[in-house]
C-alpha atoms as a PDB file:
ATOM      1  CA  UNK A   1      10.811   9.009  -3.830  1.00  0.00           C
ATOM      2  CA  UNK A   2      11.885  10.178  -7.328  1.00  0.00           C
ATOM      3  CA  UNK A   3       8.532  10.927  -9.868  1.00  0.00           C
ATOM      4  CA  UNK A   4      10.956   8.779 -12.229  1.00  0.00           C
ATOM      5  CA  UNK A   5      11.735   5.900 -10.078  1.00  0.00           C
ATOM      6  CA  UNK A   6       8.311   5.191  -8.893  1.00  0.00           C
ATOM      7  CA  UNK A   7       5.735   6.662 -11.109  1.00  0.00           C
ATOM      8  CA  UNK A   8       1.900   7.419  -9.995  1.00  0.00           C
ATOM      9  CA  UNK A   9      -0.440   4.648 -11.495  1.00  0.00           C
ATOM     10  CA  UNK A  10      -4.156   4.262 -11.593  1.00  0.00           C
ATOM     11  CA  UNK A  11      -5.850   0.862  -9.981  1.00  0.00           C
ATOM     12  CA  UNK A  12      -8.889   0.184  -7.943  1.00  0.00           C
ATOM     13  CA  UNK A  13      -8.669  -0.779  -3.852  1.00  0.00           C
ATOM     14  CA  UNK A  14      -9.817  -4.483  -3.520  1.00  0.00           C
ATOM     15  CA  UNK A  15      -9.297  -4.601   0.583  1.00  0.00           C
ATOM     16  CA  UNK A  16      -8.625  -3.166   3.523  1.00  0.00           C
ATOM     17  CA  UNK A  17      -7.154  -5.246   5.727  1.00  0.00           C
ATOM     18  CA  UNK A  18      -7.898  -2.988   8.942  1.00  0.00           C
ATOM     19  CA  UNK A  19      -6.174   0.490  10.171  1.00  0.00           C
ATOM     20  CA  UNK A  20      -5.474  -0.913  13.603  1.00  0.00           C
ATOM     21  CA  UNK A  21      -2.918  -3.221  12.479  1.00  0.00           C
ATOM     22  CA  UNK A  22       0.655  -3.424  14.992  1.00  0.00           C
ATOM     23  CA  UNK A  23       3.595  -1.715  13.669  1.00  0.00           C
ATOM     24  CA  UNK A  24       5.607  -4.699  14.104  1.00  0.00           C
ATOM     25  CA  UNK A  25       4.481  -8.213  14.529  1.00  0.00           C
ATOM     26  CA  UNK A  26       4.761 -10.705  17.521  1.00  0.00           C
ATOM     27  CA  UNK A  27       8.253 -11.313  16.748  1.00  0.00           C
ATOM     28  CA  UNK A  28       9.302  -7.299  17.130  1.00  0.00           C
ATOM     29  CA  UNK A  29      10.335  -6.978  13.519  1.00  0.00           C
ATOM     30  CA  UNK A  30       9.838  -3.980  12.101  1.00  0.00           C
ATOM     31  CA  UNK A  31      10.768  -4.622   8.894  1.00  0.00           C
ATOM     32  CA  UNK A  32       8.405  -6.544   6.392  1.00  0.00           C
ATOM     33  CA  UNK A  33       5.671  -4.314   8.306  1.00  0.00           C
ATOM     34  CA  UNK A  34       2.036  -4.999   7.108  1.00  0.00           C
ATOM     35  CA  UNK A  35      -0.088  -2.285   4.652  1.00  0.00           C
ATOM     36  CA  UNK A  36      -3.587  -1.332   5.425  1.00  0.00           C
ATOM     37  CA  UNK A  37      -4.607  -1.822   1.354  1.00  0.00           C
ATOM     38  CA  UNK A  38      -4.360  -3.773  -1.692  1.00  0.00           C
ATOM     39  CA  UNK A  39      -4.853  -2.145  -4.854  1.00  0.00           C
ATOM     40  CA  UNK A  40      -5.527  -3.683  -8.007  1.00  0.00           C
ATOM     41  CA  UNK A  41      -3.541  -1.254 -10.492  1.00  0.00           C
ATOM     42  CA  UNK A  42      -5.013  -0.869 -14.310  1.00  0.00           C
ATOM     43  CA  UNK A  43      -1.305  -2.494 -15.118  1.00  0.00           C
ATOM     44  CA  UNK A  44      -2.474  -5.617 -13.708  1.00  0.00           C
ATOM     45  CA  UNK A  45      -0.258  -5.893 -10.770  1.00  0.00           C
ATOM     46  CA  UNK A  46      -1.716  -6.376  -7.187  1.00  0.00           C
ATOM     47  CA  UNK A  47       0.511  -4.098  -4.641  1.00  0.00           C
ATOM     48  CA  UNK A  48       0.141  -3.398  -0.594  1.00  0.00           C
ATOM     49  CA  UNK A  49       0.173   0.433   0.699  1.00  0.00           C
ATOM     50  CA  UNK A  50      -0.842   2.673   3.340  1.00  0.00           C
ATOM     51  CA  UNK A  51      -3.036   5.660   3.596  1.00  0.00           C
ATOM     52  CA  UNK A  52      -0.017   7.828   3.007  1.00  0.00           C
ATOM     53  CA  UNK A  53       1.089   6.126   0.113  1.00  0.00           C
ATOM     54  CA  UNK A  54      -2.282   6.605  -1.872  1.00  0.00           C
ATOM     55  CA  UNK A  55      -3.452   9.922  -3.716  1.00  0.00           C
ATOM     56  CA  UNK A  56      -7.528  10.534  -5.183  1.00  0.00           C
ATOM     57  CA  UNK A  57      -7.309  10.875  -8.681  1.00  0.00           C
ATOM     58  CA  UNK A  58      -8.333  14.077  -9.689  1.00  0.00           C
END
C-alpha cells in the first residue's frame, strides 16, 4: 500500500480477539474476514488488523 495513501499511525491494542480465528466464516465468505486486533489509534479512531498489518514503534 502507498506510504501516502495509508499512512503509519500510533494507537494502543485494546483486544485480541484470538489468533485461531477461521479464514472464512460458516457461510464460506471470504471476504469481510475477521482481524485478530483492535487498536485504539492516538487519532481517536478504533480500527481491526492482523499481526502483519502492525509494526513496534521504535
Amino acid at each position: 500500500m502507498p506510504e501516502d495513501l495509508w499512512p503509519n499511525v500510533s494507537g494502543v491494542i485494546v483486544d485480541d480477539f484470538n489468533p485461531g480465528l477461521p479464514p472464512q466464516d460458516d457461510y464460506g465468505r471470504t471476504w469481510a474476514i475477521s482481524k485478530r486486533w483492535a487498536v485504539a489509534l492516538d487519532t481517536g479512531s478504533l480500527v481491526f488488523r492482523n499481526d502483519s498489518d502492525l509494526a513496534r514503534e521504535s
